[in-house]
Protein backbone atom coordinates (compact mmCIF):
# COMPACT_ATOMS: atom_id res chain seq x y z
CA UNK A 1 -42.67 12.19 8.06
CA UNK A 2 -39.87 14.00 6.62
CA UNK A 3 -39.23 17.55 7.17
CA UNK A 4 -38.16 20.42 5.04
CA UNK A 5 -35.67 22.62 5.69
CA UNK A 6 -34.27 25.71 3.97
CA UNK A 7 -30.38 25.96 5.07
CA UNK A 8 -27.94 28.48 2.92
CA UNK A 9 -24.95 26.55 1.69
CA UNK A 10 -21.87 29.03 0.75
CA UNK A 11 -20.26 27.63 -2.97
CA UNK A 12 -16.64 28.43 -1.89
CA UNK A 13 -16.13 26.66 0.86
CA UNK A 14 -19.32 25.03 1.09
CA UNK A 15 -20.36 26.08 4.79
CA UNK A 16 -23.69 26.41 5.86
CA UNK A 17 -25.89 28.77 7.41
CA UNK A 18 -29.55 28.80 8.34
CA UNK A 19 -29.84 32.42 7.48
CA UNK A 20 -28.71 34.60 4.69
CA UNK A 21 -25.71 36.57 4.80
CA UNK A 22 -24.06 39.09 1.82
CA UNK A 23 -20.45 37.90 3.59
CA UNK A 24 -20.22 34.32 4.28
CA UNK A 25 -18.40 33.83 8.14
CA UNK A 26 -16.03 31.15 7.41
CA UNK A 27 -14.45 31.93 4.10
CA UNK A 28 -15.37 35.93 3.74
CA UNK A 29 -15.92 35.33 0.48
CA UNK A 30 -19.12 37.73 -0.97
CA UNK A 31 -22.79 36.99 -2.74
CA UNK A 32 -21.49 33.14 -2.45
CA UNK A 33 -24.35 31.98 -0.15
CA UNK A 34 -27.29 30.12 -2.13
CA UNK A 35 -30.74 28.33 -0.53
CA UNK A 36 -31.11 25.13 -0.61
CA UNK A 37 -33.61 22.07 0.68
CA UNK A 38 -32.94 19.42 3.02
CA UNK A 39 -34.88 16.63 4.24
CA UNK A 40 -34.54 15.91 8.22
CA UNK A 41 -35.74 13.45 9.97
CA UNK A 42 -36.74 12.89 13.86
CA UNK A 43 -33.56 11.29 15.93
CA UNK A 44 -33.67 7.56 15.28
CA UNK A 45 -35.86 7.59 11.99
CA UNK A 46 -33.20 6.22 9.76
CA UNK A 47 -32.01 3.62 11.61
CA UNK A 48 -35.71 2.74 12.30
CA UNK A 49 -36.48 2.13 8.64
CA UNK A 50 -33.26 0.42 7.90
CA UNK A 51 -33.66 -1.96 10.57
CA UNK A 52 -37.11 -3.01 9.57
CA UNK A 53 -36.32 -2.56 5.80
CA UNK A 54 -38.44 -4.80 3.54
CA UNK A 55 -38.26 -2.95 0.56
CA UNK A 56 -36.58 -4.94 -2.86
CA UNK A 57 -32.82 -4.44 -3.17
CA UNK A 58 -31.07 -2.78 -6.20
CA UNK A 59 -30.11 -5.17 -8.61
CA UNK A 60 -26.52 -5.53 -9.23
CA UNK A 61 -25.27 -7.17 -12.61
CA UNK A 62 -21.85 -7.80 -14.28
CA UNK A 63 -20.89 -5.73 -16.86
CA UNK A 64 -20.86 -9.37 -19.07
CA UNK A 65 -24.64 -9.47 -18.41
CA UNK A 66 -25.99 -6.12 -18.89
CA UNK A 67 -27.27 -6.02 -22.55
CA UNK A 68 -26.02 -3.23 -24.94
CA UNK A 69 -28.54 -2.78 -27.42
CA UNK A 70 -28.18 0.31 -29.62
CA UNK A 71 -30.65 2.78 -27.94
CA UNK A 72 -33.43 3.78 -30.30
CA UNK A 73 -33.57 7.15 -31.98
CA UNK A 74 -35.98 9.61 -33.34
CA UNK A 75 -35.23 11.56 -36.09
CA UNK A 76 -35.57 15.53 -35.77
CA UNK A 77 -36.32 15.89 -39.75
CA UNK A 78 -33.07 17.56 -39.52
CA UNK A 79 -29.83 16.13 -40.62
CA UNK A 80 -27.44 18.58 -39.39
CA UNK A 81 -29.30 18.71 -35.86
CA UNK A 82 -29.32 14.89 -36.09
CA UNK A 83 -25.67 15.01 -36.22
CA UNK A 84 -24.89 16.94 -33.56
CA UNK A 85 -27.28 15.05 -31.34
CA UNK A 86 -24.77 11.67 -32.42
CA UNK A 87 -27.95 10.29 -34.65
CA UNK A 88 -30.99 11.63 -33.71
CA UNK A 89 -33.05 12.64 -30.79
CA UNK A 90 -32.97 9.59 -27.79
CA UNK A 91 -35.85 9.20 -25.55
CA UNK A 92 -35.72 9.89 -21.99
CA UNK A 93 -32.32 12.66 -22.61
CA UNK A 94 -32.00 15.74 -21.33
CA UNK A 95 -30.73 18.49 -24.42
CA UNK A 96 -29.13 21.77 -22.95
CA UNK A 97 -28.95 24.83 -25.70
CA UNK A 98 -27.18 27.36 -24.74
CA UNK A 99 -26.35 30.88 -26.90
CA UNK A 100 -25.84 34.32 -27.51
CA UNK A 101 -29.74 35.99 -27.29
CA UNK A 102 -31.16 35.97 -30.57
CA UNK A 103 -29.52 33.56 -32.03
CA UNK A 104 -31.77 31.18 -32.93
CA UNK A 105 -32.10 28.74 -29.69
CA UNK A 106 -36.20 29.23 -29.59
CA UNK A 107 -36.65 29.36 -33.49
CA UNK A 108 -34.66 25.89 -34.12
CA UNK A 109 -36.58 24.23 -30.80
CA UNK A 110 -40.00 25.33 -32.65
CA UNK A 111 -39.15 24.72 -36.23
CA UNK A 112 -37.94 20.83 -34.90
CA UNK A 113 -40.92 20.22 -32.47
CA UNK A 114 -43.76 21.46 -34.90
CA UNK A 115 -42.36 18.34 -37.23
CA UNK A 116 -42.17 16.15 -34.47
CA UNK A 117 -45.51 16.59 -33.27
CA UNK A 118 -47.04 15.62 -36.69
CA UNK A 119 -46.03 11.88 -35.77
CA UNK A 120 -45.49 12.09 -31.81
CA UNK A 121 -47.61 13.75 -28.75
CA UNK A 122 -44.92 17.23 -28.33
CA UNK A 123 -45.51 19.80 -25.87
CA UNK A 124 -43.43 23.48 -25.42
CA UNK A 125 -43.26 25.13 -22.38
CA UNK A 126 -42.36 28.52 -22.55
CA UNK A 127 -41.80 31.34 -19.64
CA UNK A 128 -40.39 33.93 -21.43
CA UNK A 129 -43.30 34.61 -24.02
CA UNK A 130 -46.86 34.04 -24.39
CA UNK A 131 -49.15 31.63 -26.40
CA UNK A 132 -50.03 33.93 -28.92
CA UNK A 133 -46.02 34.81 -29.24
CA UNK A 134 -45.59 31.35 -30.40
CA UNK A 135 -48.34 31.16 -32.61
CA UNK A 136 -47.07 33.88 -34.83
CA UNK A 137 -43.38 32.94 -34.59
CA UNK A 138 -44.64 30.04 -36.02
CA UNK A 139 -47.02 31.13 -38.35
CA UNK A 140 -43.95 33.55 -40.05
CA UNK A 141 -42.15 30.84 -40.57
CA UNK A 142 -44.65 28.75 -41.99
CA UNK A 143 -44.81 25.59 -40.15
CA UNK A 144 -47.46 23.09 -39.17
CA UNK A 145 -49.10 24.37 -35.76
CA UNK A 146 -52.08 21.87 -35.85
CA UNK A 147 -50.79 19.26 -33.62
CA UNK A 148 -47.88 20.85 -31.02
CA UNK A 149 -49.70 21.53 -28.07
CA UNK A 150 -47.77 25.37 -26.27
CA UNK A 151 -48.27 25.79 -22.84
CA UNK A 152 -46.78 29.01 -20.47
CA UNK A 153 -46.25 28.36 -17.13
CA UNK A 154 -42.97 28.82 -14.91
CA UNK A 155 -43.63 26.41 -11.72
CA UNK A 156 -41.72 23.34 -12.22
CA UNK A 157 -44.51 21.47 -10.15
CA UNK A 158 -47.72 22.98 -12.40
CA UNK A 159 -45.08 21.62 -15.77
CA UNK A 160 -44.45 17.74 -14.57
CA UNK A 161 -47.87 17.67 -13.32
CA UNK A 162 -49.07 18.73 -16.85
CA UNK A 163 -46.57 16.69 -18.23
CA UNK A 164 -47.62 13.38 -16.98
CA UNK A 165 -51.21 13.81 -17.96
CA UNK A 166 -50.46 14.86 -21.35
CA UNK A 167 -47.82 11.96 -21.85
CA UNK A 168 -45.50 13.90 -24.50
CA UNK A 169 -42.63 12.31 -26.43
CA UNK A 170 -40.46 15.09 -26.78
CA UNK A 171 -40.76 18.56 -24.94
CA UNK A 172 -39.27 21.79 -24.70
CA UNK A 173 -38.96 24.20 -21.84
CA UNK A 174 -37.80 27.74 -22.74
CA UNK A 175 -35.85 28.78 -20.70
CA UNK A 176 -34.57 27.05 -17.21
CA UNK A 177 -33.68 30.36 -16.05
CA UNK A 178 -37.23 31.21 -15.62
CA UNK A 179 -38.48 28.20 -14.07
CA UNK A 180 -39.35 27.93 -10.38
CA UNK A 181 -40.04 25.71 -7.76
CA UNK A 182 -42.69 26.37 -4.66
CA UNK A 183 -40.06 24.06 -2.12
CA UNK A 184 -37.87 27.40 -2.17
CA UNK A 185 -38.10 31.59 -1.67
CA UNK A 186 -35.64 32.71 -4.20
CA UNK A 187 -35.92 34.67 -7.44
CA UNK A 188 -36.51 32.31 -10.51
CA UNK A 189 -32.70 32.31 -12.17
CA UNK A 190 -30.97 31.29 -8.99
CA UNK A 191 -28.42 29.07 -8.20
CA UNK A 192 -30.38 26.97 -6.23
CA UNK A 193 -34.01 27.18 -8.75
CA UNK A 194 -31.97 26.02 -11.95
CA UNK A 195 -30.36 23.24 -10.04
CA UNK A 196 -34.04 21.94 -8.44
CA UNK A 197 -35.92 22.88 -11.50
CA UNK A 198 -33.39 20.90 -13.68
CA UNK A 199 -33.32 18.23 -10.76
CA UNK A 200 -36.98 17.40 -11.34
CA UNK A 201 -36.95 17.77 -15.33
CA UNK A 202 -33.65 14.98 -15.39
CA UNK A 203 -36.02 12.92 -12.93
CA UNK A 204 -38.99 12.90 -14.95
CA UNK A 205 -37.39 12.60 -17.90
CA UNK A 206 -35.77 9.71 -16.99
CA UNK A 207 -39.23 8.44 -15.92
CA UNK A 208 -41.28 8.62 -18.17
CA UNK A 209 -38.65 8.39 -21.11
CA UNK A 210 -39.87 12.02 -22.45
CA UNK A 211 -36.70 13.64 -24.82
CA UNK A 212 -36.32 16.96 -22.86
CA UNK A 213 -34.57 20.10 -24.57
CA UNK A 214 -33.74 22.68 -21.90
CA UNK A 215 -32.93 26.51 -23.36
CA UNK A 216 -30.13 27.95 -21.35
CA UNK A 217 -29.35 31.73 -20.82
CA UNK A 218 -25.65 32.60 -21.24
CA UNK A 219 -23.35 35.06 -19.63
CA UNK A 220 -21.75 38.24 -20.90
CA UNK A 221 -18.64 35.78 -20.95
CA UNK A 222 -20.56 33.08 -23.14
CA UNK A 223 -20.35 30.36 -20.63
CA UNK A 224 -24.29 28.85 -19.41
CA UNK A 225 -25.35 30.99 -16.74
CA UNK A 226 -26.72 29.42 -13.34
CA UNK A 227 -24.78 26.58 -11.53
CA UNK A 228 -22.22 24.70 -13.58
CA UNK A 229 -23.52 20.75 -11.72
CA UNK A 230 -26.40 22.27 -14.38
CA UNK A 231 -24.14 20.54 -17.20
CA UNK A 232 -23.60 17.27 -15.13
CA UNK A 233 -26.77 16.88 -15.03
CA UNK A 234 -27.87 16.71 -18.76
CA UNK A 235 -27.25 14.34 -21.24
CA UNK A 236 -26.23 16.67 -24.20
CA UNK A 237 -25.01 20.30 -24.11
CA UNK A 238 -25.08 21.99 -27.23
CA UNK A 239 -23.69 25.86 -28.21
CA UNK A 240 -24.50 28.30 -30.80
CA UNK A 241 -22.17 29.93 -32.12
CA UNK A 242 -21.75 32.54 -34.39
CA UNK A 243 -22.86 36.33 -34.70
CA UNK A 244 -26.32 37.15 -34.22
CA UNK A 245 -26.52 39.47 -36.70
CA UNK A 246 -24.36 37.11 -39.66
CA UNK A 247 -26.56 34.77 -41.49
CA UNK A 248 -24.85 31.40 -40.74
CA UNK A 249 -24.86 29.81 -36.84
CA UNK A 250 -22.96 26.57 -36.40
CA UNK A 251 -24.15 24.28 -33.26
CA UNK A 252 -21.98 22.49 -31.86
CA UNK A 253 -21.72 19.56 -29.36
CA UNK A 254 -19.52 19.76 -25.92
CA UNK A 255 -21.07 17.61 -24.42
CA UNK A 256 -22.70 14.18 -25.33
CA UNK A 257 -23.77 10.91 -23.86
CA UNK A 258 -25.00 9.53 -26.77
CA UNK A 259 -22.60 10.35 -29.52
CA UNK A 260 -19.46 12.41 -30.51
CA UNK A 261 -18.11 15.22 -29.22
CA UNK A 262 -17.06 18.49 -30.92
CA UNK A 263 -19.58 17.68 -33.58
CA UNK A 264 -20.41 20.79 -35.66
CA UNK A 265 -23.53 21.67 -37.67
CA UNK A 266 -24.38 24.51 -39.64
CA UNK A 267 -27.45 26.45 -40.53
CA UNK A 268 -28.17 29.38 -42.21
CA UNK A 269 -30.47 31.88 -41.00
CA UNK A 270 -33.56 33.13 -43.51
CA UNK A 271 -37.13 34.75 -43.35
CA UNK A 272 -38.41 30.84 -42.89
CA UNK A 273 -36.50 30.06 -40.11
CA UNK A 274 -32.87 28.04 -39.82
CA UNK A 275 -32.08 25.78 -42.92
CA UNK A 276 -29.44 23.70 -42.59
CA UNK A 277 -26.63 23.95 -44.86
CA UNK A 278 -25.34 20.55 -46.11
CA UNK A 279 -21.96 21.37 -47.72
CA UNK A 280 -20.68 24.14 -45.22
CA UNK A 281 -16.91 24.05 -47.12
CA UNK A 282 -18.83 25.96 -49.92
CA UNK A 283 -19.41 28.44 -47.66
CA UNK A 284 -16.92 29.31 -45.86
CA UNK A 285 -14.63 29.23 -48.77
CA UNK A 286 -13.85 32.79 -50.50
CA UNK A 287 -13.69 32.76 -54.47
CA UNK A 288 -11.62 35.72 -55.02
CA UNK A 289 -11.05 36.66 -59.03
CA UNK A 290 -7.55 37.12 -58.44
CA UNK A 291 -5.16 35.57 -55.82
CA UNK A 292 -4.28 38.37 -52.35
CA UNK A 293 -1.74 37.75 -49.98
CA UNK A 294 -2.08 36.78 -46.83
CA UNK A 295 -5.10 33.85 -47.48
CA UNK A 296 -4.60 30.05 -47.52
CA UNK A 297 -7.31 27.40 -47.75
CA UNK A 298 -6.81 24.63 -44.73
CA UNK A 299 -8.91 21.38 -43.76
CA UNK A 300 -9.53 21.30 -40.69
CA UNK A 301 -11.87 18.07 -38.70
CA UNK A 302 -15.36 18.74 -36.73
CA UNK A 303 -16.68 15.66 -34.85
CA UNK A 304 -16.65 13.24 -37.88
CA UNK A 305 -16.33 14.99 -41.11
CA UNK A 306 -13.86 17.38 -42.51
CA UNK A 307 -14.48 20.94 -43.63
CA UNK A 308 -12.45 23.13 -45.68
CA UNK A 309 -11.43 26.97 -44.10
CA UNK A 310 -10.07 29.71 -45.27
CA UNK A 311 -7.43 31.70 -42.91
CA UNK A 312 -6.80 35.09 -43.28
CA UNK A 313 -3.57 37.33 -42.29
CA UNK A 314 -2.30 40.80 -42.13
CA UNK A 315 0.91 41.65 -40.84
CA UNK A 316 1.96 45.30 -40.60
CA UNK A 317 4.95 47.46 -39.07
CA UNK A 318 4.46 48.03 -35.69
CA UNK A 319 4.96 51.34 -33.97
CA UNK A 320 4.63 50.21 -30.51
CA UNK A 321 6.29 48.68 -27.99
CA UNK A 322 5.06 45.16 -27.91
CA UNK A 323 3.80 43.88 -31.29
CA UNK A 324 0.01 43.33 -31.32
CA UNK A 325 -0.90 39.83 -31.33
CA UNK A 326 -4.66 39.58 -32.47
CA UNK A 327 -6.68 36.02 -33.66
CA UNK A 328 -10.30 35.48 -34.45
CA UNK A 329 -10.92 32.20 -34.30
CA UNK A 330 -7.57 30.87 -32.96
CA UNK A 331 -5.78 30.65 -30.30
CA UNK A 332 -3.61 33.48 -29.39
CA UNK A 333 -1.02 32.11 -27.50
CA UNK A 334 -0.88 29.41 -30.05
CA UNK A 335 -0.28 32.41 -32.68
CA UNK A 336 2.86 33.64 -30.75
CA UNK A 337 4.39 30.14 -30.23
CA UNK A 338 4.32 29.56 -33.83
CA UNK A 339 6.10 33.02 -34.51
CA UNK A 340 9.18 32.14 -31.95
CA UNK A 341 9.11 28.69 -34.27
CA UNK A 342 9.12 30.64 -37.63
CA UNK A 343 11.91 32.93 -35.70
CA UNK A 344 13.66 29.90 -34.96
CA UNK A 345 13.58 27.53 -37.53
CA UNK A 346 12.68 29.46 -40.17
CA UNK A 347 14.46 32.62 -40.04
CA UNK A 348 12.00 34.91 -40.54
CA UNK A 349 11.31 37.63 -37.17
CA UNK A 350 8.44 39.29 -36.92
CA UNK A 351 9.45 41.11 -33.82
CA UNK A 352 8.74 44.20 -35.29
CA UNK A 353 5.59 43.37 -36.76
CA UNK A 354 1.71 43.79 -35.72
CA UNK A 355 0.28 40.21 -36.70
CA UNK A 356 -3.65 39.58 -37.25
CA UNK A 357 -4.91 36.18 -38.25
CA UNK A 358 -9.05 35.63 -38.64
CA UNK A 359 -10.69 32.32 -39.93
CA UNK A 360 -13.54 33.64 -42.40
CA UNK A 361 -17.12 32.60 -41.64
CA UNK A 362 -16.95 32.92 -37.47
CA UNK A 363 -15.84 29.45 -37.53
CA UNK A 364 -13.51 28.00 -34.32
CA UNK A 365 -10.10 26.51 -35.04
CA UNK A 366 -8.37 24.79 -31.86
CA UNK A 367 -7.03 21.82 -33.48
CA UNK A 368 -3.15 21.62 -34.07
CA UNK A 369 -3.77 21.09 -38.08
CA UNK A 370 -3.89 25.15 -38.74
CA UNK A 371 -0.55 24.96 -37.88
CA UNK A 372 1.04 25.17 -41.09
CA UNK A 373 -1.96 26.74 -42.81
CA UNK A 374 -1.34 29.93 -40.28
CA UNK A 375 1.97 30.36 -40.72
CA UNK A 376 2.12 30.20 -44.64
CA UNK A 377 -0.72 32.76 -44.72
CA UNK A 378 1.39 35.45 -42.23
CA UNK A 379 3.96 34.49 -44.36
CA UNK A 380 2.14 35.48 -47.76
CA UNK A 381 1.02 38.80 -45.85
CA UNK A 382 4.55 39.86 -44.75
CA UNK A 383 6.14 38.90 -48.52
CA UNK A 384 3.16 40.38 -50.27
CA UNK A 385 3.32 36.94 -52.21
CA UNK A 386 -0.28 35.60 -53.08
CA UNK A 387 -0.49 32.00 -52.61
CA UNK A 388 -2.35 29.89 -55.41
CA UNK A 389 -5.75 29.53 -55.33
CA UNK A 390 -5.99 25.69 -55.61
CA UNK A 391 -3.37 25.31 -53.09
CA UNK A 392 -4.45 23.61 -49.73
CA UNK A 393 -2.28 22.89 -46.86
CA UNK A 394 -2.95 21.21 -43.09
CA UNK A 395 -0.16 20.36 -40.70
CA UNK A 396 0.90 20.63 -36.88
CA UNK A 397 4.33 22.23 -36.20
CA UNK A 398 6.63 21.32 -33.53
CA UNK A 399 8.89 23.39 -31.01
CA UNK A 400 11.63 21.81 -33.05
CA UNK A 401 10.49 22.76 -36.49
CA UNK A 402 9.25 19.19 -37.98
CA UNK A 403 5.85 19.00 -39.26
CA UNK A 404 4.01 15.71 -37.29
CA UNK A 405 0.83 14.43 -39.01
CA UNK A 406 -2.06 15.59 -38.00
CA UNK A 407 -5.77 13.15 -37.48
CA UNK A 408 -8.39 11.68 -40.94
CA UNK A 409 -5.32 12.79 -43.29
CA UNK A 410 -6.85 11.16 -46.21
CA UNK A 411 -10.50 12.45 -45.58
CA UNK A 412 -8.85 16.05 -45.48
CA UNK A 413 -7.62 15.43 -49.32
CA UNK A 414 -10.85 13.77 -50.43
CA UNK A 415 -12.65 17.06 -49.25
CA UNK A 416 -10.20 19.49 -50.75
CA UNK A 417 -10.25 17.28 -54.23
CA UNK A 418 -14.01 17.49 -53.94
CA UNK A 419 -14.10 21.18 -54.49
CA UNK A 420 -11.72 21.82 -57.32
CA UNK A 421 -7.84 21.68 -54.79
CA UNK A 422 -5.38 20.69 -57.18
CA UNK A 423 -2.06 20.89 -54.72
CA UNK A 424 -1.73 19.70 -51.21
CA UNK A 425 1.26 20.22 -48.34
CA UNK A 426 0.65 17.95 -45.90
CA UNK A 427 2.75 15.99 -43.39
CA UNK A 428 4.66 13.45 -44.80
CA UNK A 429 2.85 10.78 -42.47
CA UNK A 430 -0.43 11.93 -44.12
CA UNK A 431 0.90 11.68 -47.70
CA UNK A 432 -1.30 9.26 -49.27
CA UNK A 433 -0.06 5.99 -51.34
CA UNK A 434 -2.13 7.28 -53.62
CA UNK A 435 -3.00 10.84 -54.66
CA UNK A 436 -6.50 12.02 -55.48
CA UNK A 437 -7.03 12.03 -58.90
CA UNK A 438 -6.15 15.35 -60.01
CA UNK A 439 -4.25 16.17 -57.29
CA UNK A 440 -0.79 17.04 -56.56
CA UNK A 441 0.39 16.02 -53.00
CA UNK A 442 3.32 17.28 -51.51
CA UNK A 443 4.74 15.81 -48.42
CA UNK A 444 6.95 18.03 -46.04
CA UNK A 445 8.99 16.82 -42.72
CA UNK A 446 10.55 20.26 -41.89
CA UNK A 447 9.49 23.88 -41.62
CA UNK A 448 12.02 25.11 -43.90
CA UNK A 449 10.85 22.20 -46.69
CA UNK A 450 7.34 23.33 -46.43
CA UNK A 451 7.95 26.90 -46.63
CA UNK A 452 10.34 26.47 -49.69
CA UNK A 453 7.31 24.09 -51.63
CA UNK A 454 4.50 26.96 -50.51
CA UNK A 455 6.82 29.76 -51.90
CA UNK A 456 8.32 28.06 -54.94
């Protein structure tokens, strides 16, 4: 029979050790030794069983022959979760949430399984708080807590074992970080515990075709704590993001098998829980009763539908050295690229000046389309010249001061006509055949042209 074996691998150069050491011997590098199980066998046992191997061989097909039906999906009787998830929830995946504690990871897992579980056998698992935890969470936020079967336990063994005799659809396990396995000594929250635990949760999942959603503890840097194969692993990783004490949290997709990409949902935080928010442009746009300088409106794209932003700026004498370059929501570097190019091609230096851009509502900008929208709104700051409220502009910049066309042009003006836009700069490759109705579209091809139609 096989044999267990506890060895202690090192991550950095991947040596290994059959004790524990703070220093690892090969590589000096510190804390980067981590348990781990192998299976030995006696001298000779392999080749034994291969030579007398009866057993049925995998079956190999051409890529012509395998079938590609569209896989089945359960909907989570939420649209903007369904989104993010690429259509709803896919039996036998693996779901990874990660966030920021407090954010709403448990209370969106619990408001989504106590619907499921009026139509589908649903179990949570949960190692950070008790039955009677649950109950109430649920019971504040009035949901249906007749049928979802709760269950605390952190061995990984004890939760398949209940697992298979219970036979759930969909199940929850709050959080990996506290999950265990007996096969190993270590704290729960190890390297090596998330990667078994997970190991066994992915194979049984796979199994049995159970929909799995895994809650995952984050680090003071915001990245999923615990080994990163932890992401290879599952089928979907989702984020929250957000502030954990604003009311609106956006989840969004980094990750996923079964759909897009970068998809974005929003939800609103109340006394009943998360509600999902089905025109987030409303929100995150700013009705102001008079114009101020410094804001522009932008459209910018998440996973398949566009959304409309506001972006803020404040630029200010500097009495330092080096000018401060500050974003929220943006990229920095990004921000003092465009400000050589508005130096360059635009001749306008801002050198001297302390530069702050923000997006308003938390959201995250890293698409080349804010381009334009940035620079007209530093520009409105440093003139002191509001910009019009129905004016919306998109747009990447070059090194070389054109303006290139940025990705869904024409869903970008459909959205901005949609909530009252009636003037548009946009790259001239994006300039419609035609307009909106309403609309005024104005197509640019330089720096200088777009700067002279924003500040006519």
């Amino acid at each position: 029979m096989a044999k267990q074996k506890r060895v202690y691998g090192c991550t950095e150069c991947g040596a290994t050790f059959s004790k524990w050491a703070g220093q690892c011997p090969e590589c000096q590098a510190w804390n980067s030794m981590v348990e781990t199980v192998v299976d030995t066998t006696p001298t000779g046992g392999s080749a034994s069983r291969s030579s007398n191997w009866t057993g049925q061989q995998a079956q190999i097909k051409t890529l012509a022959e395998v079938t590609t039906e569209e896989t089945p999906r359960q909907a989570s009787g939420s649209s903007e979760l369904d989104r993010v998830l690429g259509g709803g929830l896919v039996g036998g995946s693996v779901v990874l949430i990660g966030g920021d504690p407090g954010i709403g990871k448990s209370t969106i897992l619990l408001q989504t399984l106590c619907r499921l579980a009026q139509s589908m056998p649903a179990l949570y698992v949960t190692g950070e708080e008790s039955q009677q935890q649950v109950a109430m969470r649920a019971r504040r936020l009035g949901l249906p807590e007749d049928k979802l079967k709760v269950m605390t336990e952190t061995c990984i063994e004890s939760i398949v074992a209940t697992a298979r005799h219970e036979q759930p659809k969909v199940m929850v396990v709050d959080s990996i970080q506290t999950i265990f396995t007996e096969q190993l000594q270590s704290a729960p929250g190890g390297v090596a515990q998330v990667r078994e635990s997970a190991a066994l949760l992915v194979r049984y999942a796979k199994q049995s075709g159970t929909a799995i959603f895994l809650v995952g503890h984050v680090t003071k840097e915001g990245s999923l704590a615990g080994p990163r194969v932890l992401e290879h692993m599952v089928d979907t990783v989702l984020y929250f993001e957000g502030e954990a004490d604003g009311r609106y949290r956006m989840l969004r997709a980094v990750k996923n098998r079964f759909g897009a990409v970068n998809e974005l949902g929003v939800f609103a935080m109340t006394d009943k829980g998360l509600k999902e928010v089905a025109n987030p442009s409303a929100i995150f746009l700013s009705r102001y009763d008079a114009p101020i300088p410094g804001s522009v409106v932008m459209a910018t794209w998440e996973g398949s539908r566009p959304m409309l932003v506001e972006v803020q700026a404040l630029v200010d004498t500097s009495h330092l050295g080096n000018p401060r370059r500050v974003t929220l929501g943006l990229d920095q570097n990004r921000l003092a690229m465009l400000l050589a190019v508005l130096h360059r091609h635009g001749g306008v230096a801002t050198y001297d000046q302390d530069v702050f851009v923000n997006v308003v509502g938390g959201v995250k900008v890293l698409e080349t389309a804010v381009d334009l929208a940035l620079l007209a709104a530093v520009m409105s700051s440093l003139r002191n010249r509001p910009l019009p409220m129905d004016l919306m502009v998109f747009g990447e910049l070059g090194l070389s001061g054109e303006i290139r066309p940025v990705p869904s042009g024409q869903e970008r003006l459909k959205e901005a006509a949609k909530h009252g836009f009636t003037r548009a700069i946009v790259p001239k490759a994006n300039a419609p055949k035609e307009s909106p109705k309403g609309m005024q579209v104005i197509a640019v091809t330089r720096l200088d042209q777009a700067l002279a139609a924003i500040f006519e």
